[in-house]
N, C-alpha and C. Protein backbone atom coordinates (compact mmCIF):
# COMPACT_ATOMS: atom_id res chain seq x y z
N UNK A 1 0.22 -17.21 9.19
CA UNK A 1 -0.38 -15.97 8.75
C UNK A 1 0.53 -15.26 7.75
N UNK A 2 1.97 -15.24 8.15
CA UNK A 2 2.90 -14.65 7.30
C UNK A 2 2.83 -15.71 5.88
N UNK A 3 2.74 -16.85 5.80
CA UNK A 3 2.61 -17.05 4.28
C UNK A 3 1.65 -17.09 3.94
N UNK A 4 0.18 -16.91 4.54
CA UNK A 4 -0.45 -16.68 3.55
C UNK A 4 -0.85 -15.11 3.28
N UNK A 5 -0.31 -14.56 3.96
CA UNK A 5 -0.19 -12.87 3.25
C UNK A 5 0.58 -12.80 2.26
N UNK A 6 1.95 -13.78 2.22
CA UNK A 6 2.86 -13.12 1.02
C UNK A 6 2.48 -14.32 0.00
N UNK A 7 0.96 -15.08 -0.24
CA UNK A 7 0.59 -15.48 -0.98
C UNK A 7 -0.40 -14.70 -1.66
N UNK A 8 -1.31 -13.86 -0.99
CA UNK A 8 -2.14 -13.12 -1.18
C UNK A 8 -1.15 -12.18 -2.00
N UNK A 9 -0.46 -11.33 -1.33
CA UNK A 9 0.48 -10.08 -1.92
C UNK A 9 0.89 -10.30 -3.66
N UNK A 10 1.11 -11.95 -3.76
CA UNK A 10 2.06 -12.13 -4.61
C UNK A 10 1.09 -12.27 -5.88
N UNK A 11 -0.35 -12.99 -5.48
CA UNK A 11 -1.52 -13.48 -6.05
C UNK A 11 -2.08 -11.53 -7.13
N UNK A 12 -1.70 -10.32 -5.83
CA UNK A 12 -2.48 -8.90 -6.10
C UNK A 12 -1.34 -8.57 -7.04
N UNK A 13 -0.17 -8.80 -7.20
CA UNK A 13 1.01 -8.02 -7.91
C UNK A 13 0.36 -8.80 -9.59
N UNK A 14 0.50 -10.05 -9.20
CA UNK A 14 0.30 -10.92 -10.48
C UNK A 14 -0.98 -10.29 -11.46
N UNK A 15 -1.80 -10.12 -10.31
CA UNK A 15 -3.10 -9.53 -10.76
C UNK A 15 -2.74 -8.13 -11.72
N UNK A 16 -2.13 -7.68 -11.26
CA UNK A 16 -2.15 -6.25 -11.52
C UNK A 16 -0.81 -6.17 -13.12
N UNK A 17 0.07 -7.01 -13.18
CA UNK A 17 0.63 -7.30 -14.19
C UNK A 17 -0.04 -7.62 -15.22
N UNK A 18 -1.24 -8.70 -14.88
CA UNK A 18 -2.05 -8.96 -16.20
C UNK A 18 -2.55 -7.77 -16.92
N UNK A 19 -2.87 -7.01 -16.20
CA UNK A 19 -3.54 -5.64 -17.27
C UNK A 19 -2.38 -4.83 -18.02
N UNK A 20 -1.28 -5.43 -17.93
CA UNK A 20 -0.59 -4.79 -18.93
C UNK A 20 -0.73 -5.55 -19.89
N UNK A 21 -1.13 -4.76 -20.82
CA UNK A 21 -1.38 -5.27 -23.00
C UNK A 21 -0.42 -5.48 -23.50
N UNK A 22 -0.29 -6.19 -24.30
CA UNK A 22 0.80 -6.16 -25.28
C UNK A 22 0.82 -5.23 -26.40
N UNK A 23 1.43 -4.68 -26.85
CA UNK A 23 0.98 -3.32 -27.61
C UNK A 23 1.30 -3.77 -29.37
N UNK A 24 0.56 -3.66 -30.15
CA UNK A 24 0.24 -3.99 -31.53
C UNK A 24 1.26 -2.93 -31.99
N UNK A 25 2.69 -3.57 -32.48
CA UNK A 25 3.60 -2.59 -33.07
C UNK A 25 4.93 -3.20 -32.42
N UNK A 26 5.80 -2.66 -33.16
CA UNK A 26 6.97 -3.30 -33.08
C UNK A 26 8.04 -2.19 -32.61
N UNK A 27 7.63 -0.95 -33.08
CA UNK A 27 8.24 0.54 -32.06
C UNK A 27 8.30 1.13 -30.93
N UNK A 28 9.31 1.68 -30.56
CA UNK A 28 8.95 2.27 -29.54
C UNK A 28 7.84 3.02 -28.87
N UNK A 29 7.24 3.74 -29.99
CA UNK A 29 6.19 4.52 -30.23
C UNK A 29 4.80 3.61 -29.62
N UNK A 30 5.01 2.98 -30.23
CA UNK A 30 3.43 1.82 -29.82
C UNK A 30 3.37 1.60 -28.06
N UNK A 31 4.54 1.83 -27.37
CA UNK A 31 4.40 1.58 -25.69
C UNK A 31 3.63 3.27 -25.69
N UNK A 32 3.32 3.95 -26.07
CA UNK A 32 2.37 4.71 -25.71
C UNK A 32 1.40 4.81 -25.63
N UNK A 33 0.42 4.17 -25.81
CA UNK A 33 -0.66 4.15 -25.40
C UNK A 33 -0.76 3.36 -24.42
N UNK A 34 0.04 2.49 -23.59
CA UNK A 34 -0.24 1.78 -22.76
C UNK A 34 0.91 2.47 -21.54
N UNK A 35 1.40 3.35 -21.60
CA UNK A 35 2.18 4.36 -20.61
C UNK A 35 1.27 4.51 -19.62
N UNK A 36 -0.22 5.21 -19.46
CA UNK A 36 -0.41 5.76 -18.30
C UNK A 36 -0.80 4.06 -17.61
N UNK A 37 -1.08 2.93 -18.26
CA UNK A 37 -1.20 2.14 -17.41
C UNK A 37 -0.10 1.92 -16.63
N UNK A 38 0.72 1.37 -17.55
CA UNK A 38 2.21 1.31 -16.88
C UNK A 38 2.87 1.91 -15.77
N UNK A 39 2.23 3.46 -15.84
CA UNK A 39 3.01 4.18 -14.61
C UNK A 39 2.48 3.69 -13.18
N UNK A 40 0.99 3.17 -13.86
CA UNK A 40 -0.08 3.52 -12.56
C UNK A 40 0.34 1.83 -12.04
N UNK A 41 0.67 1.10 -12.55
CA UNK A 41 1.58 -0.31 -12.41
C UNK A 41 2.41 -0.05 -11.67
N UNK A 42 3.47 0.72 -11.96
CA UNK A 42 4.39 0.93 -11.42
C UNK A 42 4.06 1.27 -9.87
N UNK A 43 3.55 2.52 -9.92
CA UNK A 43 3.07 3.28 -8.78
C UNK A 43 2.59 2.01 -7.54
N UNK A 44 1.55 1.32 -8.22
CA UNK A 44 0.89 0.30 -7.47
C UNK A 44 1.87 -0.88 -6.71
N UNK A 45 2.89 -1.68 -8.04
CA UNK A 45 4.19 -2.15 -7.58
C UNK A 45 4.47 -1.73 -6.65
N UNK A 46 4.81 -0.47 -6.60
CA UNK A 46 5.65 0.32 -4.96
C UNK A 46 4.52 0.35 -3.51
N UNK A 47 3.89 0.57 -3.80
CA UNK A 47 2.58 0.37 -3.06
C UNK A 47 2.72 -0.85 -2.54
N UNK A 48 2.31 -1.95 -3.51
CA UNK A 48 2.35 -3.13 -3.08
C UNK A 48 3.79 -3.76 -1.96
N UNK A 49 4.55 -3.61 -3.17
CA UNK A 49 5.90 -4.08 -2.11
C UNK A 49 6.06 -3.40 -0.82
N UNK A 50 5.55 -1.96 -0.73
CA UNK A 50 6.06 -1.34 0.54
C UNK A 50 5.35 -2.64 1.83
N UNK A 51 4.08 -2.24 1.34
CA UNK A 51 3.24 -2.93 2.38
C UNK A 51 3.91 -4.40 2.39
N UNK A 52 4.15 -5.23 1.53
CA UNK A 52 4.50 -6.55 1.92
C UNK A 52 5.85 -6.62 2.54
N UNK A 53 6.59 -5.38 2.13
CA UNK A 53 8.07 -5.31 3.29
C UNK A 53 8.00 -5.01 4.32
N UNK A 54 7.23 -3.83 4.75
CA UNK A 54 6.77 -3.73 6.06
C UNK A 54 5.40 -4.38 7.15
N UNK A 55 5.00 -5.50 6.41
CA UNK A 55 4.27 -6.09 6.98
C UNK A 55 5.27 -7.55 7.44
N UNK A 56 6.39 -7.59 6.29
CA UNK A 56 7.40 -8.73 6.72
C UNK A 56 7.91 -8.71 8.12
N UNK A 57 8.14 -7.32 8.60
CA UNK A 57 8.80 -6.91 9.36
C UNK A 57 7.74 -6.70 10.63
N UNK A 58 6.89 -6.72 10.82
CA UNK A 58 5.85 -6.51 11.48
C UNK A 58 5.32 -7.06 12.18
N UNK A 59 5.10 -8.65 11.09
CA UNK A 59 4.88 -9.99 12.05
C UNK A 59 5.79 -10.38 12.62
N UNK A 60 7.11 -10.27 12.37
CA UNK A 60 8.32 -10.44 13.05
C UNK A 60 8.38 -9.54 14.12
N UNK A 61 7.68 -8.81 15.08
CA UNK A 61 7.77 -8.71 15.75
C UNK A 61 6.28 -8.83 16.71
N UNK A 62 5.55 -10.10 15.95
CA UNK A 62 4.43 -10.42 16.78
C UNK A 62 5.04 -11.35 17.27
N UNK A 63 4.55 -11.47 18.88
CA UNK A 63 5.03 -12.54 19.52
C UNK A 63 4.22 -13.63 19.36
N UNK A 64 3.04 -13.32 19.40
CA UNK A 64 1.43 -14.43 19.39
C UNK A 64 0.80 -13.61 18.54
N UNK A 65 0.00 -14.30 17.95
CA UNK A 65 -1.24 -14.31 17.14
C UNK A 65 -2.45 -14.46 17.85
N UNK A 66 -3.62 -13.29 17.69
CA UNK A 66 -5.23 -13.78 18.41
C UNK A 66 -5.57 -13.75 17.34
N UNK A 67 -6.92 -14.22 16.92
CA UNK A 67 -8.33 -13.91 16.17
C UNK A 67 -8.33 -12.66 15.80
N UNK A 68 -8.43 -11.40 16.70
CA UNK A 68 -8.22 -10.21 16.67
C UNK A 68 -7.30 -9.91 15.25
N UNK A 69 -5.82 -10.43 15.41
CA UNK A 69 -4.65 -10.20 14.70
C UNK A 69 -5.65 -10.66 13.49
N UNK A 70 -5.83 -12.04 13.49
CA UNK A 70 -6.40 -12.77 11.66
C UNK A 70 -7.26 -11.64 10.90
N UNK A 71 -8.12 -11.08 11.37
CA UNK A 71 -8.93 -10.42 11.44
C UNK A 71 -8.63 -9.14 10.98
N UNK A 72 -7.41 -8.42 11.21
CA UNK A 72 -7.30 -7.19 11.07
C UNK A 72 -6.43 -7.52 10.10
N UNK A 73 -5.40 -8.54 9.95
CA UNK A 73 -4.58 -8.68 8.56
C UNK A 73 -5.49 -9.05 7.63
N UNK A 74 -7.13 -9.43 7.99
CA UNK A 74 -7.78 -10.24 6.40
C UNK A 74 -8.25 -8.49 6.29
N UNK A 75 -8.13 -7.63 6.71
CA UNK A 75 -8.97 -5.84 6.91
C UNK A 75 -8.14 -5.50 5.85
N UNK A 76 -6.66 -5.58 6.20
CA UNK A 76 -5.58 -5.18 5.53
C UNK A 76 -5.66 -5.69 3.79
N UNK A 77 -5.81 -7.18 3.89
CA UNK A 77 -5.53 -8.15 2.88
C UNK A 77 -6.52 -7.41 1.77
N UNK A 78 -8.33 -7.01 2.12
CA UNK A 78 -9.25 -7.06 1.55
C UNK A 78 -8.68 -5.40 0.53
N UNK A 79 -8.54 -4.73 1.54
CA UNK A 79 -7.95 -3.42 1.02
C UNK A 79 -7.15 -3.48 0.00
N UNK A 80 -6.12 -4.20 0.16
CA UNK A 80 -5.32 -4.23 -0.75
C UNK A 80 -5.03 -5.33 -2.32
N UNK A 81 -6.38 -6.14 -2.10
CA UNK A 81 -6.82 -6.95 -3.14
C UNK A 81 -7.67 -5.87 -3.93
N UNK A 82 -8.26 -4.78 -3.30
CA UNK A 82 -8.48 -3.93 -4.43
C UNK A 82 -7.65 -2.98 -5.35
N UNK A 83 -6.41 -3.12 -5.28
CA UNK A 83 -5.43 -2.70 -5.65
C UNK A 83 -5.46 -2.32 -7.36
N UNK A 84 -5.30 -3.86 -7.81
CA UNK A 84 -5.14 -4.00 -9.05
C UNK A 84 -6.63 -3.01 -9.23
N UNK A 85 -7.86 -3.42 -9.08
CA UNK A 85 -9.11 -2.60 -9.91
C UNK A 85 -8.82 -1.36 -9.94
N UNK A 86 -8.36 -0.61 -8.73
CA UNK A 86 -8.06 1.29 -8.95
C UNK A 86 -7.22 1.05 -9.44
N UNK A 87 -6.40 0.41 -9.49
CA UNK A 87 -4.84 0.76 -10.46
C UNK A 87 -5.70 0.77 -11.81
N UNK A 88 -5.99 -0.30 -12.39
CA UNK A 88 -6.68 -0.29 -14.00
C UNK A 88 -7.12 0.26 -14.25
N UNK A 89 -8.31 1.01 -13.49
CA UNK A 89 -9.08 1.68 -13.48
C UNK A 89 -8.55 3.15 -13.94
N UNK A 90 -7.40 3.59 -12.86
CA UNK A 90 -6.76 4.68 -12.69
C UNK A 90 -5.94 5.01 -13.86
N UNK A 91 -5.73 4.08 -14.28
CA UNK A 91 -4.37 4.17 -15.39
C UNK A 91 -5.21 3.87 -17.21
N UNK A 92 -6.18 2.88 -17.01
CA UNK A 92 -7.14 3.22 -18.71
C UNK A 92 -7.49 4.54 -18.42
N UNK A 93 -8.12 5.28 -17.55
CA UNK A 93 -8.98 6.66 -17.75
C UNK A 93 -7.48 7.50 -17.61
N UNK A 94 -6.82 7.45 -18.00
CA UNK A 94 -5.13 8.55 -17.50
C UNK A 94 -5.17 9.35 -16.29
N UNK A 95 -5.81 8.49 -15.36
CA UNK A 95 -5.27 9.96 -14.28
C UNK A 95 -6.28 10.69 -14.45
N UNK A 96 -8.10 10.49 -14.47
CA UNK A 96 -9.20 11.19 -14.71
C UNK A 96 -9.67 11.03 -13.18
N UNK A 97 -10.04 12.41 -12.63
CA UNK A 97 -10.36 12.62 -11.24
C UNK A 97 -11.18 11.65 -10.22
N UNK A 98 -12.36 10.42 -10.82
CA UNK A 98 -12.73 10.11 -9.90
C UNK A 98 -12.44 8.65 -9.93
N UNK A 99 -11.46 8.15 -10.97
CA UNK A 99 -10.74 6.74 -10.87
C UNK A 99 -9.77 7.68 -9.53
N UNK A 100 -9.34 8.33 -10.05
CA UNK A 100 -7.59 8.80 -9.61
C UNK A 100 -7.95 8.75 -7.86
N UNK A 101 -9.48 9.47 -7.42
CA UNK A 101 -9.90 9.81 -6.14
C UNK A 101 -10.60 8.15 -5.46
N UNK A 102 -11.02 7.59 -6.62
CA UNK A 102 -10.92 5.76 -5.61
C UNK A 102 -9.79 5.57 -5.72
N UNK A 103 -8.58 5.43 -6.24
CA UNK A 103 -7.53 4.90 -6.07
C UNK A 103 -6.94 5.70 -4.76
N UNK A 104 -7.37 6.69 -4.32
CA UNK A 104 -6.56 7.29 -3.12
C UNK A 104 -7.34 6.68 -2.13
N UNK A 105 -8.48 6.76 -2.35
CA UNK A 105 -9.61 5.64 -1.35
C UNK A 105 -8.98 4.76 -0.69
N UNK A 106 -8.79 4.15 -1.56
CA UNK A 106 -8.39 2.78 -1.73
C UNK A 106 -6.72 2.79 -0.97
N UNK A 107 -5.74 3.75 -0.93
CA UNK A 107 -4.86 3.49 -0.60
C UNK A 107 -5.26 3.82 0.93
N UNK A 108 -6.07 5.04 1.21
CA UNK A 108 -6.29 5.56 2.67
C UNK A 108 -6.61 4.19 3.54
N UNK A 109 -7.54 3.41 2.78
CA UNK A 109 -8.13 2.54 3.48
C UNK A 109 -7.17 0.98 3.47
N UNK A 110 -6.18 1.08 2.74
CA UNK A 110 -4.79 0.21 3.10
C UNK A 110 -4.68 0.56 4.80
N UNK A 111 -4.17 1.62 4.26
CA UNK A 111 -3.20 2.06 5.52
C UNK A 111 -3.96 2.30 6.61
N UNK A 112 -5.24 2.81 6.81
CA UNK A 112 -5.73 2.25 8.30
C UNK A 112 -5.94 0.89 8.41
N UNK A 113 -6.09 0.00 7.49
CA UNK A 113 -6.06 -0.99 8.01
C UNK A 113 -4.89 -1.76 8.79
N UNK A 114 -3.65 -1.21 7.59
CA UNK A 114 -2.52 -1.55 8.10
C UNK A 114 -2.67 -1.07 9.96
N UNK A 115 -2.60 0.60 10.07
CA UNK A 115 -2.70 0.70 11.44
C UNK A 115 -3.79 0.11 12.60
N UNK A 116 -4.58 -0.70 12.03
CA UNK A 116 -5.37 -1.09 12.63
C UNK A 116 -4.57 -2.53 12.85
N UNK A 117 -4.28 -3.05 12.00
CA UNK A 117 -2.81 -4.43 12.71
C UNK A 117 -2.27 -3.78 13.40
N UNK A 118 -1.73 -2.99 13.40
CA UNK A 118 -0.41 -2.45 14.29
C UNK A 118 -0.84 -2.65 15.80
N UNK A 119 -2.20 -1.89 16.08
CA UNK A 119 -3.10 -1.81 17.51
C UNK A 119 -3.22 -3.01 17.33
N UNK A 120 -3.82 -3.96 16.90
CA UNK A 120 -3.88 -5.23 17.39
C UNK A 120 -2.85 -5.59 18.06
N UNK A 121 -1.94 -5.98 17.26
CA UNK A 121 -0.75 -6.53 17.75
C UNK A 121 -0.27 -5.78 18.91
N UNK A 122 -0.50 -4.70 18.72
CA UNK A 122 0.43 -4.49 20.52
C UNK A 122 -1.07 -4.39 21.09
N UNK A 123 -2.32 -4.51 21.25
CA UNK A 123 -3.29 -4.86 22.64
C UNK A 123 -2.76 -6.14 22.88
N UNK A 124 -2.59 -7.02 22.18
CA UNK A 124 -2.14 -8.23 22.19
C UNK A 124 -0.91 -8.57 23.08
N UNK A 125 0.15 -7.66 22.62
CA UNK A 125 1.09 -7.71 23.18
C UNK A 125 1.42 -6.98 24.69
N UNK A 126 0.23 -6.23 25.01
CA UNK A 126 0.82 -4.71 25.91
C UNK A 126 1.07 -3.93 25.94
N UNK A 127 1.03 -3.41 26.36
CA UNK A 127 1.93 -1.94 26.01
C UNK A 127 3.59 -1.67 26.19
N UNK A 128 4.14 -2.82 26.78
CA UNK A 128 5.57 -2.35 26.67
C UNK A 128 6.01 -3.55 25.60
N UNK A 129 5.36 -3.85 25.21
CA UNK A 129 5.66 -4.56 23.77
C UNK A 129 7.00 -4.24 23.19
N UNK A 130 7.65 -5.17 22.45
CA UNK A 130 8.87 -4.44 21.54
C UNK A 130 8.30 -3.81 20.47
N UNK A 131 6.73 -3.83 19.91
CA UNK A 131 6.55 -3.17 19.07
C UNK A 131 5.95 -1.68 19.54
N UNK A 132 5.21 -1.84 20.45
CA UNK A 132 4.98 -0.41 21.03
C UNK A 132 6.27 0.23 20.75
N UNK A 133 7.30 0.24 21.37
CA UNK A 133 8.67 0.77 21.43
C UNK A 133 9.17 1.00 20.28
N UNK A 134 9.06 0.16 19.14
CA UNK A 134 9.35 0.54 17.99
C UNK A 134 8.61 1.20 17.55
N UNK A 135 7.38 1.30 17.36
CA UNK A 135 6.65 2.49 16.75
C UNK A 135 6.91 3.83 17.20
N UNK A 136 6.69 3.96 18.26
CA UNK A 136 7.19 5.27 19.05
C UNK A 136 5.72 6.37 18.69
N UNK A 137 5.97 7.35 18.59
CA UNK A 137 5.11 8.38 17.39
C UNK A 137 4.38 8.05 16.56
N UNK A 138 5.22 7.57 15.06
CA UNK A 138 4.68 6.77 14.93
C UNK A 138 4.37 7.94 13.30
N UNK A 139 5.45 8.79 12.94
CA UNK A 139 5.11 10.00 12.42
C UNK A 139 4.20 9.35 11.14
N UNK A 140 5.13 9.01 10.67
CA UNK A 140 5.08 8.24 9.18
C UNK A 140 3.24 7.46 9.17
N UNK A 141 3.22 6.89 10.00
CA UNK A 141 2.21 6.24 10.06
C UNK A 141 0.92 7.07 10.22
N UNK A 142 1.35 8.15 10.91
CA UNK A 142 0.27 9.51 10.81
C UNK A 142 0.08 10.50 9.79
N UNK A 143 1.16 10.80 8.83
CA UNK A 143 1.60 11.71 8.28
C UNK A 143 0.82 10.95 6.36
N UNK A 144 0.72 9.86 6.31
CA UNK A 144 0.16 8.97 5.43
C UNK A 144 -0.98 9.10 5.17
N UNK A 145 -2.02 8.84 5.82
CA UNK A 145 -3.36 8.69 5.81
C UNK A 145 -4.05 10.77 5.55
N UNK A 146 -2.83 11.32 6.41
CA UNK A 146 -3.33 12.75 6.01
C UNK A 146 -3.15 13.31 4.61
N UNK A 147 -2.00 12.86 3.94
CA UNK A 147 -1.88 12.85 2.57
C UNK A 147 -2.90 12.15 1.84
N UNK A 148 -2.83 11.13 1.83
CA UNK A 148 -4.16 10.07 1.22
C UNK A 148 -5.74 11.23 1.35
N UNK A 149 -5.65 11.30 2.39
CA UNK A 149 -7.15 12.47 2.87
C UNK A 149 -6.78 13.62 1.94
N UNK A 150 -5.86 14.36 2.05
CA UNK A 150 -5.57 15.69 0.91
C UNK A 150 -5.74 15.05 -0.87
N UNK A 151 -4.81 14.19 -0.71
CA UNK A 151 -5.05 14.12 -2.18
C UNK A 151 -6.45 13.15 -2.61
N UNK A 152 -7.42 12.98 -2.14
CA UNK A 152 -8.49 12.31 -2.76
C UNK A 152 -9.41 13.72 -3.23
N UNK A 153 -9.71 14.83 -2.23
CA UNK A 153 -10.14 15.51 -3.26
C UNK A 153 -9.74 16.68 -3.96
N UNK A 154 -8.21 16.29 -3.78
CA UNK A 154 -7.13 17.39 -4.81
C UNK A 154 -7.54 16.76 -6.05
N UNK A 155 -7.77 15.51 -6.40
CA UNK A 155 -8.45 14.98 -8.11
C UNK A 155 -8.97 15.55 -8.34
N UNK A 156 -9.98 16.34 -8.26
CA UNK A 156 -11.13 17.39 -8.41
C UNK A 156 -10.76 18.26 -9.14
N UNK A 157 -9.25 18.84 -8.52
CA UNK A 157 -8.86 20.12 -8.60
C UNK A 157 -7.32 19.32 -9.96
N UNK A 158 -6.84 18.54 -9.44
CA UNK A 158 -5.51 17.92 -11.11
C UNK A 158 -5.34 17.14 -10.35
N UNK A 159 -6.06 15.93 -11.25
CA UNK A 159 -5.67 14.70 -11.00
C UNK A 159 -3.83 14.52 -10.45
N UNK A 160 -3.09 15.59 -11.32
CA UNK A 160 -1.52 15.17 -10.97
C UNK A 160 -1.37 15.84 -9.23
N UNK A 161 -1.81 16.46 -8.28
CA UNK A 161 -1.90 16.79 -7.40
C UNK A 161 -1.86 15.54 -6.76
N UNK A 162 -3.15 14.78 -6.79
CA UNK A 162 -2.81 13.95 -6.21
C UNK A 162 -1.91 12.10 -6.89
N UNK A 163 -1.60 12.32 -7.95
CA UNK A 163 -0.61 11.06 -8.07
C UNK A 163 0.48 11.57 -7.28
N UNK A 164 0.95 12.65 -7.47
CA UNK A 164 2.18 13.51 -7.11
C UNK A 164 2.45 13.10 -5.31
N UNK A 165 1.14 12.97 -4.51
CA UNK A 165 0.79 12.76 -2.91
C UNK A 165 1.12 11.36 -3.21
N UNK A 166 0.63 10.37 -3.90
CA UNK A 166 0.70 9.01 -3.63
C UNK A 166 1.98 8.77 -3.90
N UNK A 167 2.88 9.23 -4.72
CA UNK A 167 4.35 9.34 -4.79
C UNK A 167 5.01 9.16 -3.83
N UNK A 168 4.70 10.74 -3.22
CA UNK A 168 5.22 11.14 -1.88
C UNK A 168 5.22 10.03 -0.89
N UNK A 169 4.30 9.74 -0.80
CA UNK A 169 3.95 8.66 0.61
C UNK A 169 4.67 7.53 0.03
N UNK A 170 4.84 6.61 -1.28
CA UNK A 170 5.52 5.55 -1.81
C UNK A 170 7.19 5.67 -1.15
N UNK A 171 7.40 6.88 -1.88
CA UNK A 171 8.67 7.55 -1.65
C UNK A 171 9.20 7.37 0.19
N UNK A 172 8.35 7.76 0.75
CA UNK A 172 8.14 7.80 2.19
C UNK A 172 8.21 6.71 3.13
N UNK A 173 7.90 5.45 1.98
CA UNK A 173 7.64 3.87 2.79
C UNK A 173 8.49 3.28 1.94
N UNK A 174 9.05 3.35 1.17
CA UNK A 174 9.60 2.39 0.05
C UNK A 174 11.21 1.72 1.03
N UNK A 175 11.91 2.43 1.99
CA UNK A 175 12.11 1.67 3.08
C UNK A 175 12.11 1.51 4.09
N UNK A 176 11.89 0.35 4.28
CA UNK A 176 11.20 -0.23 5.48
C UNK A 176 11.41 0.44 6.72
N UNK A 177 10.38 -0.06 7.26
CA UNK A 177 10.76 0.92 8.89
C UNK A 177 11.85 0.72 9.73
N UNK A 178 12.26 1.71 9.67
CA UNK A 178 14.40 1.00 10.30
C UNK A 178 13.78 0.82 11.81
N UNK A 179 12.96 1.87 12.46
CA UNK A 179 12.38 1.69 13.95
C UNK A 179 12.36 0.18 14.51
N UNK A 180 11.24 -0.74 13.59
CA UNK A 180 11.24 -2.31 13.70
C UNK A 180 12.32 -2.78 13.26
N UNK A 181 13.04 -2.56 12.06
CA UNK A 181 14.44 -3.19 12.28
C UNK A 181 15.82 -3.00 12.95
N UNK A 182 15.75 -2.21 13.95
CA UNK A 182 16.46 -1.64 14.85
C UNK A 182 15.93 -2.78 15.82
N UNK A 183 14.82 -2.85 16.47
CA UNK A 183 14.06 -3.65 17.74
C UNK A 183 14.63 -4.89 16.85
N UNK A 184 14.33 -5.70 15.34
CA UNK A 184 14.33 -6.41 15.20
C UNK A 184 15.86 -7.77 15.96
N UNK A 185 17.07 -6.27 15.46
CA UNK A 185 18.54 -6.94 15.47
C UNK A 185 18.46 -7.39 17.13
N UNK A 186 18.10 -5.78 17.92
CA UNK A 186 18.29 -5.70 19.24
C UNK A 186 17.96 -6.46 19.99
């Protein structure tokens, strides 16, 4: 399951590189018009990697695999194969409110999916699971999806409201959950 997620992962990054243009010009000047893609690349990059670092870390602490598990990582997988389209999407229109508000869609619905692995894996496991224990609370994992919810229809109101939220939360995951790598060493 773990390689073919970080085949999938690697398949959505690739994806999402292709829509960067080559820009007609030999100046510096000429990477401007292809900037807001770029950022929204970028943005997505971090996105992407978070999830494939902390999903590294994740299965590493599945003991077994059910149907259930396949199932909720293909939930995860589907979510995040839409990646590249809101990113393109998000980044030709610059940050125009209702690309900018699917692309938050689109991330909300990552991340429950992600938490929807998480419950798998520990029904699977029990409840005194090493991953139960590592999650704990579980802040981060709560504190995400409420941002994602604020900033989809802060677009409405400046689009930068909500890139500014998807930041935040990047910023927020970009490393990995020390909780599971704490259980991991232990």
């Amino acid at each position: 399951m773990e390689a073919f997620s970080d085949g999938v992962i690697a398949i959505i990054i690739t994806i999402m590189v292709l829509e960067l243009k080559v820009p007609h010009g030999v100046e510096l000047a000429d990477l401007e018009p292809i900037l807001p893609v770029a950022l929204a690349y970028l943005l997505s990059f971090v996105n992407i990697g978070m999830y494939w670092n902390n999903h590294h870390h994740l299965l590493h602490m599945a003991e077994r695999i059910s149907g259930t598990i396949l199932w909720a990582n293909l939930h995860l997988l589907f979510w995040l194969s839409l990646v590249p389209f809101t990113t393109g999407w998000m980044g030709e229109n610059h940050a125009a409110a209702v690309p900018t508000a699917l692309y938050g869609v689109n991330l909300l619905l990552a991340a429950i999916a992600y938490y929807l692995l998480v419950l798998a894996i520990i029904a699977h496991q029990g409840p005194q699971s090493r991953l139960r224990e590592a999650i704990g609370a579980d802040v981060k994992g709560k504190i995400s999806p409420a941002m994602y919810a604020i900033a989809i229809p802060s677009a409405f109101v400046s689009a930068w409201i909500s890139v500014a939220l998807y930041v935040a939360v990047a910023m927020m995951w970009f490393i990995p959950d020390r909780r599971i790598e704490a259980r991991m060493k232990g």
